[in-house]
N, C-alpha and C. Protein backbone atom coordinates (compact mmCIF):
# COMPACT_ATOMS: atom_id res chain seq x y z
N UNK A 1 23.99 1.66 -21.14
CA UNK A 1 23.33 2.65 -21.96
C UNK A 1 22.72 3.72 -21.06
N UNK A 2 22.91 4.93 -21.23
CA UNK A 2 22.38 5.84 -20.57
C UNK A 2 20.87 6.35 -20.60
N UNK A 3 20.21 6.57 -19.72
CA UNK A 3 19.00 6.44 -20.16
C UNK A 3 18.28 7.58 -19.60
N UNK A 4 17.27 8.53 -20.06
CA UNK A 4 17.17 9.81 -19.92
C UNK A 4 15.69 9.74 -19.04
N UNK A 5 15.38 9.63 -17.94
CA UNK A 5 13.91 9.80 -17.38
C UNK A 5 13.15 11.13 -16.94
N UNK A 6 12.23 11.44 -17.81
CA UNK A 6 11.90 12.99 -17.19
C UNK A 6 10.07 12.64 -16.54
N UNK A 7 10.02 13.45 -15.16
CA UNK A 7 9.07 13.00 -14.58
C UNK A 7 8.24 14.19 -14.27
N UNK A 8 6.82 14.27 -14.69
CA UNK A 8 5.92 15.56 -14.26
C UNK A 8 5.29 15.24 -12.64
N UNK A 9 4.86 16.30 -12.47
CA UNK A 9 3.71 16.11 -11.05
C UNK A 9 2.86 17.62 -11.35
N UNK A 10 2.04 17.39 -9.96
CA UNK A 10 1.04 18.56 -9.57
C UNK A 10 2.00 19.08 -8.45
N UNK A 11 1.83 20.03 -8.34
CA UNK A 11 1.96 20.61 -6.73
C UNK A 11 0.55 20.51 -5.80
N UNK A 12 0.65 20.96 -4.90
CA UNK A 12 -0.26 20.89 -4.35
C UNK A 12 -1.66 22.15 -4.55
N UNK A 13 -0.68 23.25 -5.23
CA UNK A 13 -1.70 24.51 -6.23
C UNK A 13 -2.32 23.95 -7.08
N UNK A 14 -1.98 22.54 -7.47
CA UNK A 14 -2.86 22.18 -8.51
C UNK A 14 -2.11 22.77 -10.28
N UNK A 15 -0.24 23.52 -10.14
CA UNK A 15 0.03 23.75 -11.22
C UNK A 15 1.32 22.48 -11.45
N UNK A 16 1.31 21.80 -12.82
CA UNK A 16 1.81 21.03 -13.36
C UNK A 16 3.05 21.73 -13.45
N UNK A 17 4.09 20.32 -13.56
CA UNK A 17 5.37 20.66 -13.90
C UNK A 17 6.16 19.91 -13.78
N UNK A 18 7.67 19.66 -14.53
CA UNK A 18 8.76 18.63 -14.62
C UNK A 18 9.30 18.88 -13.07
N UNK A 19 9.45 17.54 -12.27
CA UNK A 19 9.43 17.55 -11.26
C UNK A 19 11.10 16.73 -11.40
N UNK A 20 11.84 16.27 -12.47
CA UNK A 20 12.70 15.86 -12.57
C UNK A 20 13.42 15.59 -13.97
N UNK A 21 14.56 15.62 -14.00
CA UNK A 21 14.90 15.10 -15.48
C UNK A 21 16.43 15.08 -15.42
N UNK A 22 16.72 13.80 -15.71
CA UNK A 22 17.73 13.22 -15.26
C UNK A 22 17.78 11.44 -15.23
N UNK A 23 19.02 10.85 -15.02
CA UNK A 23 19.02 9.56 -15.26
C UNK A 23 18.09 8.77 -14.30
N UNK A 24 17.57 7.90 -14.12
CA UNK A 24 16.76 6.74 -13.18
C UNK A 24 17.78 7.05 -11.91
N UNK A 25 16.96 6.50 -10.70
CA UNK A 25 17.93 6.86 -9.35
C UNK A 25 18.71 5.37 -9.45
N UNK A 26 18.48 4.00 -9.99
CA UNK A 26 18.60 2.84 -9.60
C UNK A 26 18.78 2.38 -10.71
N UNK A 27 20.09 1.46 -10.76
CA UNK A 27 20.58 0.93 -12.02
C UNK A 27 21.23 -0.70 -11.63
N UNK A 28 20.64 -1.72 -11.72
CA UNK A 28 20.76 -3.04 -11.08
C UNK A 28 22.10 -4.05 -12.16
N UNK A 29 23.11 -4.39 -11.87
CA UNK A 29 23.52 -4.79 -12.77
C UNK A 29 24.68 -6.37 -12.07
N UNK A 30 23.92 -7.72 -11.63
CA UNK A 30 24.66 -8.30 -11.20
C UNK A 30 25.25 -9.22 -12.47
N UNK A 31 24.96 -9.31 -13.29
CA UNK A 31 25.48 -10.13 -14.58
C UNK A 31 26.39 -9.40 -15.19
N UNK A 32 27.26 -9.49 -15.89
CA UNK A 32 28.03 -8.65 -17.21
C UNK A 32 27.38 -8.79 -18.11
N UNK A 33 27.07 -7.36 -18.65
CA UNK A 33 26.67 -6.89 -19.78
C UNK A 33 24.94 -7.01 -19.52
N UNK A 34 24.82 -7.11 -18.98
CA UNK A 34 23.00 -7.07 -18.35
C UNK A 34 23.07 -6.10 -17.15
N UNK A 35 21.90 -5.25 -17.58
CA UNK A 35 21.17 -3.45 -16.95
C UNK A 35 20.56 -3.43 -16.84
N UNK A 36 19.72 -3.46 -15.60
CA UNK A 36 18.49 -3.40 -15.52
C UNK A 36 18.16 -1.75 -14.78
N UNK A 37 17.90 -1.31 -15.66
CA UNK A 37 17.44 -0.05 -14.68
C UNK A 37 15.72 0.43 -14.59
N UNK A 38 15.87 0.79 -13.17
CA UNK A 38 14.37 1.24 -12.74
C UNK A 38 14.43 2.68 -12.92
N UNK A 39 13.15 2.21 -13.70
CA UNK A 39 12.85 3.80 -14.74
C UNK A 39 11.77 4.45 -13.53
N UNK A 40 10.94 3.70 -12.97
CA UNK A 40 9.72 3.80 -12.08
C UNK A 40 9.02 2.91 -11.49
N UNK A 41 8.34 2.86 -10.19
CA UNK A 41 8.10 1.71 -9.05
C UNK A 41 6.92 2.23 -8.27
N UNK A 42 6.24 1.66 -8.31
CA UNK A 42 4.71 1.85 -7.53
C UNK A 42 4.90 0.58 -6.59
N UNK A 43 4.32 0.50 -5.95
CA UNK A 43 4.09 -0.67 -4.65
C UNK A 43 2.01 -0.68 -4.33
N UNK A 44 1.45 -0.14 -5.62
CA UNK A 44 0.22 0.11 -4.69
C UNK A 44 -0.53 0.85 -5.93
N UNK A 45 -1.65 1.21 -5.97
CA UNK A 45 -2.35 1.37 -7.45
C UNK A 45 -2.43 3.14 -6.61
N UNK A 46 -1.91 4.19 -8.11
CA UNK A 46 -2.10 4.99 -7.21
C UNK A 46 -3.32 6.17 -7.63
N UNK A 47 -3.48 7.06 -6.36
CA UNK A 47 -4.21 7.82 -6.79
C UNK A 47 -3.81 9.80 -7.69
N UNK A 48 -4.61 9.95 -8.21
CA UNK A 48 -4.23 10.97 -9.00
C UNK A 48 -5.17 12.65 -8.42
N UNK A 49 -4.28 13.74 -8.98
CA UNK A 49 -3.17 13.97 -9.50
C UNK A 49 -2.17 13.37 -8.72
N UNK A 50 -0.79 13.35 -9.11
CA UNK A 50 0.31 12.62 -8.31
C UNK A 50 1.35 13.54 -8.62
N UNK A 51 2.13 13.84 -7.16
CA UNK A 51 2.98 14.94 -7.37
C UNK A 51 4.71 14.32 -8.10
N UNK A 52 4.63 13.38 -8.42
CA UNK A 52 5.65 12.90 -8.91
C UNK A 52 6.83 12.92 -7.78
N UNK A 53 6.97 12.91 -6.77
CA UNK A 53 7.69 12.51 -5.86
C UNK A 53 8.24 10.97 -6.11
N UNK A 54 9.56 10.83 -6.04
CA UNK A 54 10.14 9.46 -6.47
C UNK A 54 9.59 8.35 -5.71
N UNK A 55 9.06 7.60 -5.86
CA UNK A 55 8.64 6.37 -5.60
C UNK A 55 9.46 4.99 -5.48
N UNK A 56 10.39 5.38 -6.52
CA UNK A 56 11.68 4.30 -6.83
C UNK A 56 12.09 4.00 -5.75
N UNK A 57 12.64 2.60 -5.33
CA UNK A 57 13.55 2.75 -3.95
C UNK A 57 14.66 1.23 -4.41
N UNK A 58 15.73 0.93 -4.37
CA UNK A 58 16.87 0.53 -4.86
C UNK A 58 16.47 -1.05 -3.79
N UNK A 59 15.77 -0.96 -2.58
CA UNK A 59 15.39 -1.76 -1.74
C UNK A 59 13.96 -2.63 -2.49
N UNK A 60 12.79 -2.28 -3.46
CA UNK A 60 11.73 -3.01 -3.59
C UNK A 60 12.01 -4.31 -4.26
N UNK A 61 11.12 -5.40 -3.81
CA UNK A 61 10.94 -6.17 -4.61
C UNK A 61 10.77 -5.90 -6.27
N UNK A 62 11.64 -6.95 -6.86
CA UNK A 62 11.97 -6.90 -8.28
C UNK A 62 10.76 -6.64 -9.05
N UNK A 63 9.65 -7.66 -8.44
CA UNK A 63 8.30 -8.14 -9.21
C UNK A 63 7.50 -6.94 -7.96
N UNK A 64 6.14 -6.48 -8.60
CA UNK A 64 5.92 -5.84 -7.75
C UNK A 64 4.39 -6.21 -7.48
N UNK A 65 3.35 -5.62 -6.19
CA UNK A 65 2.66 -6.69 -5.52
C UNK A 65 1.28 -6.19 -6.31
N UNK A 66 0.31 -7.00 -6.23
CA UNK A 66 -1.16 -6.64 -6.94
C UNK A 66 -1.22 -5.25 -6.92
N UNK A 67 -1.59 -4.31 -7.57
CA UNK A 67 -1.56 -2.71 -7.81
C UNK A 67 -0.40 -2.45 -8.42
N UNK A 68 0.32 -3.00 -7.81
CA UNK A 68 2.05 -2.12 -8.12
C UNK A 68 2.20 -2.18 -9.71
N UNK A 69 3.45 -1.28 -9.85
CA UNK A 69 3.63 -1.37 -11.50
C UNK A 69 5.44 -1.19 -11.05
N UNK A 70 5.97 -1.99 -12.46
CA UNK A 70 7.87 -1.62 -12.66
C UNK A 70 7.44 -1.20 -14.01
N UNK A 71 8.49 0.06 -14.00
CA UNK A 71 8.81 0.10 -15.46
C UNK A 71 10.18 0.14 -15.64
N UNK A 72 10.10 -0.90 -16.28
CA UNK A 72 12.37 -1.35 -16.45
C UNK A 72 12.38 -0.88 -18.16
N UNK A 73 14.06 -0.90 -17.89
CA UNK A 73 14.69 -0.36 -19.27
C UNK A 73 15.64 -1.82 -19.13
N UNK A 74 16.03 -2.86 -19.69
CA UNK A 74 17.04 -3.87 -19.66
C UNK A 74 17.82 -4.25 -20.61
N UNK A 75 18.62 -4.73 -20.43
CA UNK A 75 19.67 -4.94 -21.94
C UNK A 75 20.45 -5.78 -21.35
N UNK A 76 20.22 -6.76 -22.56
CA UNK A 76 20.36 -8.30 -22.43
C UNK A 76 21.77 -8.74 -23.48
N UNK A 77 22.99 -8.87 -23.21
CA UNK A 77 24.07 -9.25 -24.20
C UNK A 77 24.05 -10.45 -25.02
N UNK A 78 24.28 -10.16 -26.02
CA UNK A 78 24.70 -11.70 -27.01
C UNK A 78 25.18 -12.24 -25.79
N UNK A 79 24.28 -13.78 -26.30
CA UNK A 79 24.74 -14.92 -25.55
C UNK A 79 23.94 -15.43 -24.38
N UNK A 80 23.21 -14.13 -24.39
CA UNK A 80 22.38 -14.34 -22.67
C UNK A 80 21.31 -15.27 -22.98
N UNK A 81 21.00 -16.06 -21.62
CA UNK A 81 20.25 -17.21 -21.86
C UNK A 81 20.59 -18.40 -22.94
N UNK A 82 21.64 -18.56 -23.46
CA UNK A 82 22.02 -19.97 -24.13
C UNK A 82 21.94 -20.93 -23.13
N UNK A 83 22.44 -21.01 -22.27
CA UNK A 83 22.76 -22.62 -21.84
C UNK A 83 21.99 -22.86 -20.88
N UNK A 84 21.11 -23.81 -21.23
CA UNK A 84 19.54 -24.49 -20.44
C UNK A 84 20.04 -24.35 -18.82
N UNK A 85 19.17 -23.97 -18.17
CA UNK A 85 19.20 -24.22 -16.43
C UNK A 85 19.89 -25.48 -15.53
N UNK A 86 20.69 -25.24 -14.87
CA UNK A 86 21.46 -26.26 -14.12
C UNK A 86 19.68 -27.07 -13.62
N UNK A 87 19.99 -28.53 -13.76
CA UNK A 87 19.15 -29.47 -13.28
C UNK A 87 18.52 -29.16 -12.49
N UNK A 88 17.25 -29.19 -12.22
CA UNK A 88 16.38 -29.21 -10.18
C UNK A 88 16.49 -27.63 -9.94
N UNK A 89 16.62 -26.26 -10.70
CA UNK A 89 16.73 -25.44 -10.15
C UNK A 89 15.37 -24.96 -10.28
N UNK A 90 14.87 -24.45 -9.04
CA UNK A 90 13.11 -23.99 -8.96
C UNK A 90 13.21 -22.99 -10.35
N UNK A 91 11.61 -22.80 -10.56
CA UNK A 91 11.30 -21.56 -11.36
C UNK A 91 11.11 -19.84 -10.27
N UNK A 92 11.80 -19.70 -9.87
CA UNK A 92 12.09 -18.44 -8.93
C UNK A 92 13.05 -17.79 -9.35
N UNK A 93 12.58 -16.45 -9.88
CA UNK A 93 13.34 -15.75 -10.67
C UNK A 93 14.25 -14.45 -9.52
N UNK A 94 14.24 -14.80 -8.36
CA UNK A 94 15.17 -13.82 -7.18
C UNK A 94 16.26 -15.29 -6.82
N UNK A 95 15.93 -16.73 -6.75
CA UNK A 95 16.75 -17.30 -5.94
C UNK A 95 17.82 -17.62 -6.87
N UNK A 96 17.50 -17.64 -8.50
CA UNK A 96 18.44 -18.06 -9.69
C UNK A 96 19.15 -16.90 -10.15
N UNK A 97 18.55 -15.59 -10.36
CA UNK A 97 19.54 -14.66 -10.67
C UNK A 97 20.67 -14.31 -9.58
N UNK A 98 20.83 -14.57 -8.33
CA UNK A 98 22.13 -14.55 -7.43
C UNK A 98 23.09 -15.82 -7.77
N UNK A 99 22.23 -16.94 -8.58
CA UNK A 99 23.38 -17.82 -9.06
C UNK A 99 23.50 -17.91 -10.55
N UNK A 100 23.00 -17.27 -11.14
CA UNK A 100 23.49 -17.74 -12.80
C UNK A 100 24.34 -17.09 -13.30
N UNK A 101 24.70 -17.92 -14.42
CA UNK A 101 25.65 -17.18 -15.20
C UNK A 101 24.99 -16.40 -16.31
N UNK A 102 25.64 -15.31 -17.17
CA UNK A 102 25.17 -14.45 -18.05
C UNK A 102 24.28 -15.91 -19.19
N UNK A 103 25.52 -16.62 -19.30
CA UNK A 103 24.70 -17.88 -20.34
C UNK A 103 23.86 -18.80 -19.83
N UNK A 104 23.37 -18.74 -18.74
CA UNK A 104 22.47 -19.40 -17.94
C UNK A 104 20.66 -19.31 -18.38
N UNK A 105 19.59 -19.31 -18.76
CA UNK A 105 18.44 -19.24 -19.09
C UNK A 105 18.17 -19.40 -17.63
N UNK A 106 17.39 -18.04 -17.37
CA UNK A 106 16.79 -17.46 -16.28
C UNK A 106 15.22 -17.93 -16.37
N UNK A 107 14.74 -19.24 -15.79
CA UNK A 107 13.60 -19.87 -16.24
C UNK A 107 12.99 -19.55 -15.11
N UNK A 108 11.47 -18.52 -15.47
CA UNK A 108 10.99 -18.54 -13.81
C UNK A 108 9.44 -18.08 -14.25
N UNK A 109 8.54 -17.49 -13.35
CA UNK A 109 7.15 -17.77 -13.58
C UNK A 109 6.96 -16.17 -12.57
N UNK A 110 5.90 -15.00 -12.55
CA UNK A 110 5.66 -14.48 -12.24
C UNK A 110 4.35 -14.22 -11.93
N UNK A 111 3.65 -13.52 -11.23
CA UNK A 111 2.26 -12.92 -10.70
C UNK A 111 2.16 -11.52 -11.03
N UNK A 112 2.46 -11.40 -12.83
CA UNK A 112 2.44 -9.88 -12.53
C UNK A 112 1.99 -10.21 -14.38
N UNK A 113 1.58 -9.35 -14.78
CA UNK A 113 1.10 -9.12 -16.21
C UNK A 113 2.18 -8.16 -16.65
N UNK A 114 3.20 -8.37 -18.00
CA UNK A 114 4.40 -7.81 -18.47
C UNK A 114 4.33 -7.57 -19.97
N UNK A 115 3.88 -6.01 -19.93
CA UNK A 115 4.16 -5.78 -21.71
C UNK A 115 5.49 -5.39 -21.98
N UNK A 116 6.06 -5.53 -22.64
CA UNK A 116 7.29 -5.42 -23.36
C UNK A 116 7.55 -4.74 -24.73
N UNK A 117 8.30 -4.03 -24.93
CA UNK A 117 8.75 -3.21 -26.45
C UNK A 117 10.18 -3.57 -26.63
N UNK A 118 10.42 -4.34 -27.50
CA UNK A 118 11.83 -4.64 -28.01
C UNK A 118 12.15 -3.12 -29.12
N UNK A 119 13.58 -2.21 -28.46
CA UNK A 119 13.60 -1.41 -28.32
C UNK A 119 14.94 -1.50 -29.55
N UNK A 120 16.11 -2.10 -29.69
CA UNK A 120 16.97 -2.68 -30.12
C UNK A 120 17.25 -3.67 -30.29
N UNK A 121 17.86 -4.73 -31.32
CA UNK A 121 18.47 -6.16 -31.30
C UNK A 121 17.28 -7.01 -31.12
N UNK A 122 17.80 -8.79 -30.76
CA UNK A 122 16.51 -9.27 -31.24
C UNK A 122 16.71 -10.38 -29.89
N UNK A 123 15.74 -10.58 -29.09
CA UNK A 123 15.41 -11.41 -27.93
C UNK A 123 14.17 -12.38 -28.33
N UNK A 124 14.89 -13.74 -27.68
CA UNK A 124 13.85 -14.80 -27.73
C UNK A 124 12.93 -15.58 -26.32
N UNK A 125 11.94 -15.13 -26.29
CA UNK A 125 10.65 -15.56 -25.68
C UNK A 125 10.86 -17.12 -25.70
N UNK A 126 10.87 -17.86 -24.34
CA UNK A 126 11.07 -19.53 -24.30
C UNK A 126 10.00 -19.96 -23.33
N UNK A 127 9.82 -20.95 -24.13
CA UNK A 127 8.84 -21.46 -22.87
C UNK A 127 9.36 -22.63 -22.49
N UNK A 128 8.40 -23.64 -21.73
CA UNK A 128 9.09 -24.73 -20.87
C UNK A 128 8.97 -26.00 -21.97
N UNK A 129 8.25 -25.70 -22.43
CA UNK A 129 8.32 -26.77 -24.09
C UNK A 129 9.05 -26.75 -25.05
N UNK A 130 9.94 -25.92 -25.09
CA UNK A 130 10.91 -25.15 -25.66
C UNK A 130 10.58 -24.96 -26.65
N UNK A 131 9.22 -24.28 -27.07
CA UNK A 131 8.73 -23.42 -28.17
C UNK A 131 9.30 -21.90 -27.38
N UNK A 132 9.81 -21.24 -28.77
CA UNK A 132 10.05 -20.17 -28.39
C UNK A 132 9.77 -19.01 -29.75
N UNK A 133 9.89 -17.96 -29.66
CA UNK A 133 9.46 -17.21 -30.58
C UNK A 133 10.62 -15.85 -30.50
N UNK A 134 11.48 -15.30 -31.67
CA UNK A 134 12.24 -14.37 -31.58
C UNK A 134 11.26 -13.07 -31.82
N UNK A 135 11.81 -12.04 -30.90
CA UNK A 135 11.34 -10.59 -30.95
C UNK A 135 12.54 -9.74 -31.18
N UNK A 136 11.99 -8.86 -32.64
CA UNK A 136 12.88 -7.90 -32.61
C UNK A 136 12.78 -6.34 -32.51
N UNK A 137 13.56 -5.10 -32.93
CA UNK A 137 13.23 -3.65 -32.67
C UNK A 137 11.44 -3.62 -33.43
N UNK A 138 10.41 -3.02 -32.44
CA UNK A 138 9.78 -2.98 -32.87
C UNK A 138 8.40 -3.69 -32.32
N UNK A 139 8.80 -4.73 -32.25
CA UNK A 139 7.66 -5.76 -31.59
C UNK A 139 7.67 -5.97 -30.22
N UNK A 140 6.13 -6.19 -30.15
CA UNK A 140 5.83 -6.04 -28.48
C UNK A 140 5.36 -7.61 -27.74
N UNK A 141 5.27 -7.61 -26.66
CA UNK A 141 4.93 -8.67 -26.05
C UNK A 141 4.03 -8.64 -25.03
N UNK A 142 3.18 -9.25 -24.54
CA UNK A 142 2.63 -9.26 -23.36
C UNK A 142 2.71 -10.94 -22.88
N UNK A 143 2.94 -11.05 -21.88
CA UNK A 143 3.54 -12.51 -20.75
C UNK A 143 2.68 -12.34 -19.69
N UNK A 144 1.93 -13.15 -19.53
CA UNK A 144 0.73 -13.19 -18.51
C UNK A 144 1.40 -14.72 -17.89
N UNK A 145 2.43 -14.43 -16.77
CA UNK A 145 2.44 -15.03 -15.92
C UNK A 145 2.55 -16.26 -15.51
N UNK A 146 3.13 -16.47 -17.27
CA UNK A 146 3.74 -17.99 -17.59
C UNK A 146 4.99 -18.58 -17.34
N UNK A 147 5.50 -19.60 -17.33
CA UNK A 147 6.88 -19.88 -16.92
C UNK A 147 7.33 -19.35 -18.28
N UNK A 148 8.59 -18.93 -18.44
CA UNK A 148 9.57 -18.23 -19.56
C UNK A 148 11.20 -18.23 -18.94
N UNK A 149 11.80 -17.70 -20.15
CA UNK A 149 13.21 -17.44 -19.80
C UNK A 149 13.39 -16.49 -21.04
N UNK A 150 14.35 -16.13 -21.28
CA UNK A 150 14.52 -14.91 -22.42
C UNK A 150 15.96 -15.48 -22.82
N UNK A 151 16.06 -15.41 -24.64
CA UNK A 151 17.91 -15.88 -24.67
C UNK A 151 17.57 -14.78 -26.12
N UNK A 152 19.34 -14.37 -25.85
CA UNK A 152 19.62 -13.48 -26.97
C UNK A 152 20.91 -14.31 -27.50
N UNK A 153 20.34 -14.86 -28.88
CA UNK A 153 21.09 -15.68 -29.92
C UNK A 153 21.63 -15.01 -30.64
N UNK A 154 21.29 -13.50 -30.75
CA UNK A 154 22.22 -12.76 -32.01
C UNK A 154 23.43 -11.90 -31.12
N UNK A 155 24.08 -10.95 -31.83
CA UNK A 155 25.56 -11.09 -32.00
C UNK A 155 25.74 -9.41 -31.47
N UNK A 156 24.62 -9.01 -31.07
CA UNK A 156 24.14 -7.72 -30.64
C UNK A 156 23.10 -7.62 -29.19
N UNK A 157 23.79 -6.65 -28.62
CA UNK A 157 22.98 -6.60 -27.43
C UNK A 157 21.23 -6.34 -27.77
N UNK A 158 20.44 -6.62 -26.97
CA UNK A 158 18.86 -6.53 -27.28
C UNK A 158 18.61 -5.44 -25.95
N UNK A 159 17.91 -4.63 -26.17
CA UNK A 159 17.52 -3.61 -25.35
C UNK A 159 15.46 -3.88 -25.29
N UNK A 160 15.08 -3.99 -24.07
CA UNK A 160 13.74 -4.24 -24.09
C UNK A 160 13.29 -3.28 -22.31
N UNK A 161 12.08 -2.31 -22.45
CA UNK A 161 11.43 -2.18 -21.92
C UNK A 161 10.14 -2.90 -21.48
N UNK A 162 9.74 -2.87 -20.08
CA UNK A 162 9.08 -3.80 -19.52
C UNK A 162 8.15 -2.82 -18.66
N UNK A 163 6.67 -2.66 -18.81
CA UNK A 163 6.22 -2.31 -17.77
C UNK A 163 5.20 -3.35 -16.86
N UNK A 164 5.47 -3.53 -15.80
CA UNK A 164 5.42 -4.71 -15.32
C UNK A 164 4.24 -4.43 -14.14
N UNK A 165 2.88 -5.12 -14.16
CA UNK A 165 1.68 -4.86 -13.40
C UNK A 165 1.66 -6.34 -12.29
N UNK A 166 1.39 -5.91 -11.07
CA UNK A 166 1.05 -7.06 -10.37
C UNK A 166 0.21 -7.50 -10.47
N UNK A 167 -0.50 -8.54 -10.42
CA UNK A 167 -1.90 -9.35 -10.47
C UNK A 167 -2.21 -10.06 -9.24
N UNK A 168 -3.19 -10.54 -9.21
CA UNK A 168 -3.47 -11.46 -7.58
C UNK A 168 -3.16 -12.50 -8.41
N UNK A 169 -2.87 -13.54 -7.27
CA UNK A 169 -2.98 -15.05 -8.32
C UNK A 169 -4.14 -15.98 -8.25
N UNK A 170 -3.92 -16.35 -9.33
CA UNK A 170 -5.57 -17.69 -9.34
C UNK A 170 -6.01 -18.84 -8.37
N UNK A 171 -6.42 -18.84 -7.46
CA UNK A 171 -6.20 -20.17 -6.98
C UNK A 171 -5.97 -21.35 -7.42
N UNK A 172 -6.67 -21.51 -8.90
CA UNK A 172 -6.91 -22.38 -9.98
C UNK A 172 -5.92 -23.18 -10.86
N UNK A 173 -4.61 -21.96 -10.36
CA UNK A 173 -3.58 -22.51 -11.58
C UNK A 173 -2.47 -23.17 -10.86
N UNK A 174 -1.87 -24.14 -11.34
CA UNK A 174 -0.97 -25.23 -10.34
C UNK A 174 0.22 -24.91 -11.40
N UNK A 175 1.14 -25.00 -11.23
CA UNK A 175 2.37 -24.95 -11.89
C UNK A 175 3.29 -25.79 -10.98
């Protein structure tokens, strides 16, 4: 899906203006029929005005570090996430996506606080209890850093934006 990103800044006069407009520089796609594209990438909480100079880099970590922010555009095909995780595979969501399959449930746990807008089609929220809850066009989510996986049971691709905040982690919480 093509996806349209238009980006303002300051100059350094202090006058505003579209500093870009045009597709995302970075479009991630190792699955069939799954897109992940980086709409925008911070590494660091930033300060303002901001000249909108691209930040994106095709090299950052997926998840991004305390300050940082992702904002993804993704689209998830019928079928994705059906078939439960091969046995013993960690919850690490970089070491399983180089091995799964599209029907694989991508089960993993993050350090980052993730709101979500289901944008198209309908995606299901799983947890490790296998309570899960379907989201469709329309409804939002926020995932604070729980183990999950995402499966799309219907018969239509699901399109979901993600803007994705790093957090420190708790010392407190054992998983």
């Amino acid at each position: 899906m093509a996806v349209r990103r238009v980006v303002t800044g300051t100059s350094p006069a202090g006058t505003e203006s579209f500093v870009s407009d045009g597709p995302p520089p970075h479009v991630l796609s190792d699955m069939p029929g799954v897109e992940i594209t980086y709409v925008w990438a911070t590494d660091e909480v930033v300060a303002m005005p901001q000249t909108g100079v691209e930040s994106t880099r095709a090299d950052q970590d997926f998840f991004p570090p305390p300050g940082g922010v992702r904002f993804l555009h993704i689209t998830y095909p019928p079928g994705f996430g059906l078939d439960d995780p091969p046995e013993g595979v960690k919850t690490d969501f970089d070491d399983m996506a180089a091995h799964a399959e599209v029907g694989q449930l991508l089960v993993h746990a993050t350090e980052t606080v993730d709101y979500g807008v289901v944008l198209a089609g309908e995606l299901c929220l799983v947890l490790p209890s296998g309570d899960e809850v379907a989201l469709r066009a329309g409804d939002l989510v926020v995932q604070n850093g729980v183990v999950h996986g995402w499966r799309n049971r219907s018969d239509e691709t699901a399109t979901v934006v993600f803007v994705i905040v790093g957090a420190r982690p708790a010392a407190a919480v054992k998983r």
